[in-house]
Protein backbone atom coordinates (compact mmCIF):
# COMPACT_ATOMS: atom_id res chain seq x y z
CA UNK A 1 -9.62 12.67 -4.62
CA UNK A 2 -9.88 12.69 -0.95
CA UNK A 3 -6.34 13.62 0.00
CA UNK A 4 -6.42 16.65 -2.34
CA UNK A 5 -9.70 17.47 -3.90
CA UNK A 6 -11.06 17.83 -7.13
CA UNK A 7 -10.42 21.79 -7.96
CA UNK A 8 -13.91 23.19 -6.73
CA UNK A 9 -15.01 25.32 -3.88
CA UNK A 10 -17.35 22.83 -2.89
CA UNK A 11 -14.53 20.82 -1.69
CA UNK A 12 -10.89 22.03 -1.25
CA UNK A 13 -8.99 18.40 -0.19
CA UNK A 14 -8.85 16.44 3.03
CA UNK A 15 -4.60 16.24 2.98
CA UNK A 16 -4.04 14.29 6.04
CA UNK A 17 -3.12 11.01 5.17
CA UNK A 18 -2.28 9.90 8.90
CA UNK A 19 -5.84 10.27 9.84
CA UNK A 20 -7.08 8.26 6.66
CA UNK A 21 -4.87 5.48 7.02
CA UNK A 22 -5.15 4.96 10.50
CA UNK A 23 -9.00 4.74 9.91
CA UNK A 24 -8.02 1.82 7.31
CA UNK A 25 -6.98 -0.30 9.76
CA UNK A 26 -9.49 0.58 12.45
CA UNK A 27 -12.18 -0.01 10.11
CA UNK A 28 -10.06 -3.88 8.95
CA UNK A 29 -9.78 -4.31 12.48
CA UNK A 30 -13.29 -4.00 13.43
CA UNK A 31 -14.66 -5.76 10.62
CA UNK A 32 -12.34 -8.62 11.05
CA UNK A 33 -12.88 -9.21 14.56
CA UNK A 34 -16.50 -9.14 14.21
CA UNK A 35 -15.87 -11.46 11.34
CA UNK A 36 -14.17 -13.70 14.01
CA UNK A 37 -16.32 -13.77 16.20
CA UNK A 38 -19.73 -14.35 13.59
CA UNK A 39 -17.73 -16.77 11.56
CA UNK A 40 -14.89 -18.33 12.73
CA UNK A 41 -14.45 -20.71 10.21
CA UNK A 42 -13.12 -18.49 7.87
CA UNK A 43 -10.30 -17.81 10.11
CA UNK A 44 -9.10 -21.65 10.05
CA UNK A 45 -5.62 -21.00 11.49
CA UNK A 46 -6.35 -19.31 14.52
CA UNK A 47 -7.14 -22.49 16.08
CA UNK A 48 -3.75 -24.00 15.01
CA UNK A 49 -1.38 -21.27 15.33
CA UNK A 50 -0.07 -20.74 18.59
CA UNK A 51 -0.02 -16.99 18.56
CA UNK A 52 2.33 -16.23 21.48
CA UNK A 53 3.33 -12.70 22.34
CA UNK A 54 6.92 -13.61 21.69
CA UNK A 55 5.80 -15.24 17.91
CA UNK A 56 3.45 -12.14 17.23
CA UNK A 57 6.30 -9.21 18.32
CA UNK A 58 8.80 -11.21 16.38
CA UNK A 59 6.47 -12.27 12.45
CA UNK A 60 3.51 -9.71 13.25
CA UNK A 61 5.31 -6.36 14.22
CA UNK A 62 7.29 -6.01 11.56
CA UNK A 63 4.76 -6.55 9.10
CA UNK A 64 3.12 -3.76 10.41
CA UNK A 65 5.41 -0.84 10.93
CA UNK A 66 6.44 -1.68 7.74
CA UNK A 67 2.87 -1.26 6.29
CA UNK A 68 2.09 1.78 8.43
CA UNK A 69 5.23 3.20 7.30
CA UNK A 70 4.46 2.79 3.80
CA UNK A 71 0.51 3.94 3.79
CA UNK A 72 1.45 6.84 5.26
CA UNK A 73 4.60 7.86 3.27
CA UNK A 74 2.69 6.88 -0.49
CA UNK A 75 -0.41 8.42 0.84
CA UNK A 76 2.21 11.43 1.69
CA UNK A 77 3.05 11.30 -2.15
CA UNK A 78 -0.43 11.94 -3.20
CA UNK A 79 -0.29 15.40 -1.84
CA UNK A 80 2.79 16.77 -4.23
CA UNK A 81 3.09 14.29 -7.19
CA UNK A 82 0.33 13.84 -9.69
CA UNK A 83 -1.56 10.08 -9.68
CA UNK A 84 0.21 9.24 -13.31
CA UNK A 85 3.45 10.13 -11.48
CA UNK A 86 3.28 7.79 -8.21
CA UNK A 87 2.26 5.05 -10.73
CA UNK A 88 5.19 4.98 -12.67
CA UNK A 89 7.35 5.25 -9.59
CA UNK A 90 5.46 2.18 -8.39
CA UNK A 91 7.12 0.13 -11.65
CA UNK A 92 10.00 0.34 -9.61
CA UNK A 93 8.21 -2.19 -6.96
CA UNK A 94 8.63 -5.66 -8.80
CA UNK A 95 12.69 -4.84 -8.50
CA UNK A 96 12.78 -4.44 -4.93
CA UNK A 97 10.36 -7.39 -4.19
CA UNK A 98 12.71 -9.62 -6.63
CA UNK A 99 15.90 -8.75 -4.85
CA UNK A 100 14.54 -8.94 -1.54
CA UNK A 101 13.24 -12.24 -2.59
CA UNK A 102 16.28 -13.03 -3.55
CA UNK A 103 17.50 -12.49 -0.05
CA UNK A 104 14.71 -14.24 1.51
CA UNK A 105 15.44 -17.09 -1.13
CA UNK A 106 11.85 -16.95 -2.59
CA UNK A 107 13.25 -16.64 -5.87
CA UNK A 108 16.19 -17.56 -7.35
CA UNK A 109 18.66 -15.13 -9.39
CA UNK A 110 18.82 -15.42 -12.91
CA UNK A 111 19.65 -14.21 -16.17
CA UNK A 112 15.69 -13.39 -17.13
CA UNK A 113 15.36 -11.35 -13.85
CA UNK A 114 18.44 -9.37 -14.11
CA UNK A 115 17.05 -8.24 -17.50
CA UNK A 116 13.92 -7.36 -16.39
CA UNK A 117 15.28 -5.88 -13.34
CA UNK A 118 17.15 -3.54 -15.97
CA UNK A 119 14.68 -2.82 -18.32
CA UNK A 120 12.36 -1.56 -15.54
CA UNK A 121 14.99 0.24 -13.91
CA UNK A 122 15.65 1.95 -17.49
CA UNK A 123 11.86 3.02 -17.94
CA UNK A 124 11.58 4.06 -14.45
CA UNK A 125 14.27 6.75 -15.11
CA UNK A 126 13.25 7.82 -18.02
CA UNK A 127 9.49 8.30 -16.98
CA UNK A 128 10.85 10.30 -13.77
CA UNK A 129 12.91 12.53 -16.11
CA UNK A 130 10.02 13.51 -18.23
CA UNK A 131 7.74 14.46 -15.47
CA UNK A 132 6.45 17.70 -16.07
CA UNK A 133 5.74 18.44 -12.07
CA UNK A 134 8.38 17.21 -10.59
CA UNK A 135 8.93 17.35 -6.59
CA UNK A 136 11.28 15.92 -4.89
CA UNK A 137 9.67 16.08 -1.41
CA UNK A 138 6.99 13.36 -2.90
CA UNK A 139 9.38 11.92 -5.16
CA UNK A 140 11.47 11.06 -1.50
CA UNK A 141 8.29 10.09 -0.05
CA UNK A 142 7.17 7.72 -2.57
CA UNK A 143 10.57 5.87 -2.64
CA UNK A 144 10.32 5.30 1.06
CA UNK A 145 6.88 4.19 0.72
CA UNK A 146 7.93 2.16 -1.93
CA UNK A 147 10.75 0.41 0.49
CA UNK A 148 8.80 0.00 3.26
CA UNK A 149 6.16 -1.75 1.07
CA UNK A 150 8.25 -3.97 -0.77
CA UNK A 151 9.75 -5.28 2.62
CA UNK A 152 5.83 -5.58 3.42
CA UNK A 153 5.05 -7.86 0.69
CA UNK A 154 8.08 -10.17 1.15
CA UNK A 155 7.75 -10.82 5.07
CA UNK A 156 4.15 -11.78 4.20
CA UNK A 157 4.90 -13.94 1.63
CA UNK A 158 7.44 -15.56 4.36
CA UNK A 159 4.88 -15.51 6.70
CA UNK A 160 1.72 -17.27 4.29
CA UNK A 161 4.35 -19.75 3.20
CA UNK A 162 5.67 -22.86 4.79
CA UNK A 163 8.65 -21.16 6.38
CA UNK A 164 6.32 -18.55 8.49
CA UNK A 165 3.05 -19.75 10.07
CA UNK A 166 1.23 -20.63 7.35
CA UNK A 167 -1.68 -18.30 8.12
CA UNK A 168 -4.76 -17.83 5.97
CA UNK A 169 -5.48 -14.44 4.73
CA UNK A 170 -8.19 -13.19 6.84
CA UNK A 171 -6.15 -14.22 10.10
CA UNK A 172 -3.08 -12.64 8.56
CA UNK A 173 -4.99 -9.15 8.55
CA UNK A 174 -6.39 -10.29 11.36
CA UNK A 175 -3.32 -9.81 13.24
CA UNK A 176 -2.00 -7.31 11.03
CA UNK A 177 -4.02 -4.60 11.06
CA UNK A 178 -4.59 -3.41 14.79
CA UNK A 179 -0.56 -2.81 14.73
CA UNK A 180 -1.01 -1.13 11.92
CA UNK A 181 -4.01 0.73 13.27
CA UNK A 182 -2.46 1.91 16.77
CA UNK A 183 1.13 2.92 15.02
CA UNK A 184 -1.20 5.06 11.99
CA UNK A 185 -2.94 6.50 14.89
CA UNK A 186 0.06 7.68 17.27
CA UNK A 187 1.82 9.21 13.82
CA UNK A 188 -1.97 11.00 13.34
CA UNK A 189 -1.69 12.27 17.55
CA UNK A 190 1.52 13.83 16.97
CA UNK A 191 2.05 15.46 13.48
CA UNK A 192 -1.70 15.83 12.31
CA UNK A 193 -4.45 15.62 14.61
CA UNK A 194 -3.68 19.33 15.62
CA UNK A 195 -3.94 20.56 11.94
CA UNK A 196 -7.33 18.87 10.98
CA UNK A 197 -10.10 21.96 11.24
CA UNK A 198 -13.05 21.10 13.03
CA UNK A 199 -15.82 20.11 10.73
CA UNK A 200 -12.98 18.88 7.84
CA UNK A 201 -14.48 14.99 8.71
CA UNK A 202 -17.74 16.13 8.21
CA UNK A 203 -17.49 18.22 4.78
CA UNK A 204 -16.40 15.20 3.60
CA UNK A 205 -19.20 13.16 4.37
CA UNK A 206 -19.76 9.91 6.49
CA UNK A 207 -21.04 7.87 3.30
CA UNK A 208 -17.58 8.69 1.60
CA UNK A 209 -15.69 7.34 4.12
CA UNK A 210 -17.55 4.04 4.73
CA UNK A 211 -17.29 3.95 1.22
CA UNK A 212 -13.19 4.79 1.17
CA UNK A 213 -12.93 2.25 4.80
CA UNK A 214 -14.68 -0.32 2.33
CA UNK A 215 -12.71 -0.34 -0.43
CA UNK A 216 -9.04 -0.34 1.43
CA UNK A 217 -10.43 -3.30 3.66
CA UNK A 218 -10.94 -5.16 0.61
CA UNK A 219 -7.78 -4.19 -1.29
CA UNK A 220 -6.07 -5.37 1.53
CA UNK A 221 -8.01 -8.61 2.32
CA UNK A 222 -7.16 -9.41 -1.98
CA UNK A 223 -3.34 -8.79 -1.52
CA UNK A 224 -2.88 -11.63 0.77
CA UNK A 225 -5.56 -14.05 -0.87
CA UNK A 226 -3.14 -13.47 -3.97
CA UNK A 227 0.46 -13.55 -2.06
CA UNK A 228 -1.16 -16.81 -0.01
CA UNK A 229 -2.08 -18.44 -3.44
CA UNK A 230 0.67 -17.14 -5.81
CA UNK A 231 3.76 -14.77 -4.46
CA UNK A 232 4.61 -11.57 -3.81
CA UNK A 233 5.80 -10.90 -7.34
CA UNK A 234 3.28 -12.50 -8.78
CA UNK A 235 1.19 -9.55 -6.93
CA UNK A 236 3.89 -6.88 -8.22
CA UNK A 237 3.75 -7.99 -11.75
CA UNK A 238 0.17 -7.75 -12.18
CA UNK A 239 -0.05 -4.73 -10.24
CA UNK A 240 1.36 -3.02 -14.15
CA UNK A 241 -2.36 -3.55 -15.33
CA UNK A 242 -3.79 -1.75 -12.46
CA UNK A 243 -1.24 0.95 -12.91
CA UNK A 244 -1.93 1.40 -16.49
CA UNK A 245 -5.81 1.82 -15.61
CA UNK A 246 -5.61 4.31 -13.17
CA UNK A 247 -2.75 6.52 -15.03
CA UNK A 248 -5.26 6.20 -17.94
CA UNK A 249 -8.23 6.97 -15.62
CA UNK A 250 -6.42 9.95 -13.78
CA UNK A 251 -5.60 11.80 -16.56
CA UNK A 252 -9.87 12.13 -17.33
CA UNK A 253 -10.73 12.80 -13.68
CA UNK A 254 -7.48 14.74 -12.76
CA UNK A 255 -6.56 15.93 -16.30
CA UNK A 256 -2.87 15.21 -15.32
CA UNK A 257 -0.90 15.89 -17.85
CA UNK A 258 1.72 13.34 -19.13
CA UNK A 259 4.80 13.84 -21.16
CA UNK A 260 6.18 11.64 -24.22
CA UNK A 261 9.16 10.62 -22.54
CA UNK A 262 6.90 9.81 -19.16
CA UNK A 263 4.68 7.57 -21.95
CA UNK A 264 7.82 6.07 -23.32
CA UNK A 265 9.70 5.18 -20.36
CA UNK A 266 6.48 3.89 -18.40
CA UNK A 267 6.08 1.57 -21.88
């Protein structure tokens, strides 16, 4: 609703995802430092991870360009695919976190996975071919995001488990986020901060975005409590059942309009 508004001429869209996501992770990275500094018990491994430059640039870095790169290129999506869409593209996620965790050797190959890899595959291709606005601009954005965020989940699932540094999920963001922040924020210099009108920010309204900071700083801060506790497939695969919810939900609020085939391949 932000990114591209609701129809009205109250509100037209705020389409610069840059600027949103790079607020994302300024508003995790305030909140968790504070949170470090008023309780810092609930950031247990920072007192028994030795969190060298060399360690951070080497497990910490890539994390992040790979989740700036990927809020920025699915929040890119947003703008020319419709919500139902970008969800069904997102099936496609539990295949690339199973064969990168095959690579990683998080998972082992098997006959099971190979058929599931294929039967998602299979309803991925049908749902894309029934999509009634199709663009490929998104549709190549959303892929990318969708690369960049698989390799996300995986190198934190490395990272949370006994072959990383065994962080807890609060110091995980902890560390995470201001790279995410600064690298959101140098994309938002260069390629939007020269298109955002003056007074855009304000139309749409401080409470909104404390409200939008809030609920990205806890979507993140439940991603890694789940990867730290289960895996990142485990996160994938029961990603579906928020997928089906907001397809379902976006075609009330959004009225977007979805095909037979898109229904059948997506089931």
């Amino acid at each position: 609703w932000i990114l591209s508004g609701d129809g009205s001429d109250d509100y037209d869209g705020f389409p610069f995802p840059m600027f949103l996501t790079a607020y994302h992770m300024a508003f995790a990275t305030i909140v968790t430092q504070v949170l470090s500094k008023v309780k810092p018990d609930l950031f247990p491994s920072r007192a028994t991870v030795n969190m060298t430059p060399n360690t951070y640039a080497r497990t910490i870095v890539p994390i992040g360009v790979c989740f700036a790169a990927s809020l920025v290129f699915c929040n890119k999506a947003y703008i020319y695919l419709s919500v139902a869409f970008i969800q069904m593209i997102k099936a496609m996620t539990p295949v690339a976190v199973l064969m990168l965790s095959f690579f990683f050797e998080l998972e082992r190959p098997s006959f099971i996975y190979i058929a599931i890899i294929s039967a998602i595959s299979l309803g991925v291709a049908i749902a894309s071919y029934g999509e009634l606005r199709f663009n490929m601009t998104g549709f190549i954005y959303q892929w990318m995001g969708l690369a960049c965020e698989s390799t996300r989940l995986v190198l934190v699932n490395v990272l949370l488990s006994g072959r990383g540094l065994k962080l807890d999920p609060l110091s995980s963001l902890y560390y995470i986020a201001p790279v995410c922040m600064v690298l959101n924020a140098t994309a938002c210099f260069l390629f939007e901060y020269s298109k955002i009108p003056s007074g855009a920010v304000a139309q749409l309204g401080l409470m909104v975005l404390v409200l939008n900071g809030l609920v990205a700083f806890c979507l993140n801060l439940a991603v890694v409590f789940l990867i730290k506790n289960a895996s990142s497939l485990v996160l994938t695969l029961a990603g579906v059942v928020k997928d089906i919810l907001i397809i379902s939900i976006s075609m009330f609020i959004f009225s977007a309009p979805v095909s037979f085939i898109q229904a059948f391949g997506y089931t």
